[in-house]
C-alpha atoms as a PDB file:
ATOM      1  CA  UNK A   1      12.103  54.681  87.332  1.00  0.00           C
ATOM      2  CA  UNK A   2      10.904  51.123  86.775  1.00  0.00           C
ATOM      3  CA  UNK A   3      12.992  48.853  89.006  1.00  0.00           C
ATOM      4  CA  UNK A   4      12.421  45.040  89.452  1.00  0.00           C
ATOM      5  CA  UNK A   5      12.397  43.980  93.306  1.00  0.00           C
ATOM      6  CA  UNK A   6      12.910  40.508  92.466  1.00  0.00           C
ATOM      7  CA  UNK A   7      16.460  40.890  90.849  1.00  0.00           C
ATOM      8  CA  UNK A   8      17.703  41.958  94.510  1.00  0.00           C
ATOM      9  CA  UNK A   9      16.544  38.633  95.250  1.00  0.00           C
ATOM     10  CA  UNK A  10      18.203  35.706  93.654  1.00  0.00           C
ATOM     11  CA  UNK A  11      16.747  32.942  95.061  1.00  0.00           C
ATOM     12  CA  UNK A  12      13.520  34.397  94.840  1.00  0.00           C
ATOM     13  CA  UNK A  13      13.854  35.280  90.773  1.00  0.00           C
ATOM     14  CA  UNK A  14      14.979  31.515  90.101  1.00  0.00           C
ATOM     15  CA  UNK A  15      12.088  30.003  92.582  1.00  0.00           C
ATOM     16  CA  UNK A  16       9.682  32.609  89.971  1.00  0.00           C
ATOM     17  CA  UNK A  17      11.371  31.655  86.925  1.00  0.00           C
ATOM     18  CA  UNK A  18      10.540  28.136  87.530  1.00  0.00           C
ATOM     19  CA  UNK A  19       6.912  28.681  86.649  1.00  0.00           C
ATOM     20  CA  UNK A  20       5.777  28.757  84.002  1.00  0.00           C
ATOM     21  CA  UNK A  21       1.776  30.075  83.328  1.00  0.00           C
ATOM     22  CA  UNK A  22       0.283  29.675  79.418  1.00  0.00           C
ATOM     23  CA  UNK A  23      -2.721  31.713  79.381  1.00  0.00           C
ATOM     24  CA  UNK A  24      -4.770  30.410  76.436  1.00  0.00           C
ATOM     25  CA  UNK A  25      -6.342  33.334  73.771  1.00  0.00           C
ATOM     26  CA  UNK A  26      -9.961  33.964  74.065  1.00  0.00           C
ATOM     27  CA  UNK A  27     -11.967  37.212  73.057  1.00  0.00           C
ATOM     28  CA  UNK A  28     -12.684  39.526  75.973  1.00  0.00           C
ATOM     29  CA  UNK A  29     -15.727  40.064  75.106  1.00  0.00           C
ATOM     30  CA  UNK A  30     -18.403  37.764  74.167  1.00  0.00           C
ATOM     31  CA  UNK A  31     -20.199  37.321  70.856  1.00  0.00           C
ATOM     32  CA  UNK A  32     -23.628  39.163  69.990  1.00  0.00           C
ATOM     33  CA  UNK A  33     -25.278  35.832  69.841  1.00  0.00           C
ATOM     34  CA  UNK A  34     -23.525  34.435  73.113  1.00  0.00           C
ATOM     35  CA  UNK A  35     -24.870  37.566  75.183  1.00  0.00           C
ATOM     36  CA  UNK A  36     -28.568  36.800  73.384  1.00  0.00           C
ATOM     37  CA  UNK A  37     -28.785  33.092  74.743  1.00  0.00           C
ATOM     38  CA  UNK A  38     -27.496  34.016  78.277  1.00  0.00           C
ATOM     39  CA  UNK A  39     -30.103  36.845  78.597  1.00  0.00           C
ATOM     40  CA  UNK A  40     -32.772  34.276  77.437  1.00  0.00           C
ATOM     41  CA  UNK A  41     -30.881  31.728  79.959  1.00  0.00           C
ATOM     42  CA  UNK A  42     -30.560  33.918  83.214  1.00  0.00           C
ATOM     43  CA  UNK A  43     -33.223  33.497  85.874  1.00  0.00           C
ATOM     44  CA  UNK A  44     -36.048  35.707  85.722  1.00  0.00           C
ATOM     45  CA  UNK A  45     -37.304  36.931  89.020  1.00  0.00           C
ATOM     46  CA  UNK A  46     -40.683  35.715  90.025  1.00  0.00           C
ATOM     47  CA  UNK A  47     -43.268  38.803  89.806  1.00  0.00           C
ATOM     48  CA  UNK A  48     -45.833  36.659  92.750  1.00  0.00           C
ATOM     49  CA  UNK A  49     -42.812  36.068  95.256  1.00  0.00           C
ATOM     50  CA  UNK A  50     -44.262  38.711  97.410  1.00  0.00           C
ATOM     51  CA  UNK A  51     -47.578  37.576  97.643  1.00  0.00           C
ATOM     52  CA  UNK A  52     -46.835  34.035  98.333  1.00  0.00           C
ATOM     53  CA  UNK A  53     -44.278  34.757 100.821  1.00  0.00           C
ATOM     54  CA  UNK A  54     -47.024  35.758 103.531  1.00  0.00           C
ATOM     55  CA  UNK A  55     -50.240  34.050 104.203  1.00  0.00           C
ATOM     56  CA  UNK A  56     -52.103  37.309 103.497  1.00  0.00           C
ATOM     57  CA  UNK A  57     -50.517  37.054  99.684  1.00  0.00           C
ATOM     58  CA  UNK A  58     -51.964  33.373  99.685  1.00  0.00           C
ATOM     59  CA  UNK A  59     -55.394  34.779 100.401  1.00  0.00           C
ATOM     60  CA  UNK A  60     -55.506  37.428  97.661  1.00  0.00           C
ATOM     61  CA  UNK A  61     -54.485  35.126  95.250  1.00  0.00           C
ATOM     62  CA  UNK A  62     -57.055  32.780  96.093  1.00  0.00           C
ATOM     63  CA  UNK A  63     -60.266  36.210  96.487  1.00  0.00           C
ATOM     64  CA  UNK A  64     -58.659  38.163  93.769  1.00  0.00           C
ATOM     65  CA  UNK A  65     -60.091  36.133  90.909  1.00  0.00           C
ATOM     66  CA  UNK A  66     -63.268  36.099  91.981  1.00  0.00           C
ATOM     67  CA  UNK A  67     -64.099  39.556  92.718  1.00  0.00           C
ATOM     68  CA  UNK A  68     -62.730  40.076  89.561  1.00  0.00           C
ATOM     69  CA  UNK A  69     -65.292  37.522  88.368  1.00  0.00           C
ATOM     70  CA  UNK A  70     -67.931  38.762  89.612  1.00  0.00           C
ATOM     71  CA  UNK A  71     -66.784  42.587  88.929  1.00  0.00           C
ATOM     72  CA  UNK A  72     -66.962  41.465  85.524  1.00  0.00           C
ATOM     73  CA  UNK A  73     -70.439  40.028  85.395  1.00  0.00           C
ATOM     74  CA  UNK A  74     -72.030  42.958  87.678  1.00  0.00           C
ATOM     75  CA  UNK A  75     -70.732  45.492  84.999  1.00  0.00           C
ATOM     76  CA  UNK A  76     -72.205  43.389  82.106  1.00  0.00           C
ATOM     77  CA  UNK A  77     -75.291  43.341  83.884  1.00  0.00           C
ATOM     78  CA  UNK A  78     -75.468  46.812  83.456  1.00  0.00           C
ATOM     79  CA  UNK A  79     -74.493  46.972  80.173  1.00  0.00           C
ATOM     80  CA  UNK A  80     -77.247  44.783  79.038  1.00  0.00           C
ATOM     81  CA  UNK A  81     -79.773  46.551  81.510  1.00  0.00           C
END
């Protein structure tokens, strides 16, 4: 059932033969340690890309810390009222 197509072929099984591939040993898969430091070393994906991709995003960056701000101090205000 398992037939070789290349020994039809002479020329073809001494052009093959003539190569020669050493495939060096390694572990397939990685070390516990290894996989640790390439989580901590892939890219992490910015969370503000959105925003700063428009000129809108720009804007609430800019506004968003201030009515925060002043959010803050109104309800403190009230507080000490």
């Amino acid at each position: 059932m398992r037939q070789d197509p290349f020994d039809k072929d002479q020329h073809l099984r001494t052009k093959l033969d003539e190569y020669h591939v050493d495939i060096p040993d390694f572990p397939m898969k990685p070390k516990r340690w290894e996989r640790f430091i390439n989580f901590l070393a892939s890219p992490a994906k910015d969370p503000l890309d959105p925003l700063i991709s428009s000129s809108h995003g720009i804007l609430l960056l800019k506004i968003a810390p201030v009515i925060g701000t002043a959010a803050f101090a109104i309800i403190q205000m009230f507080i000490l009222l």
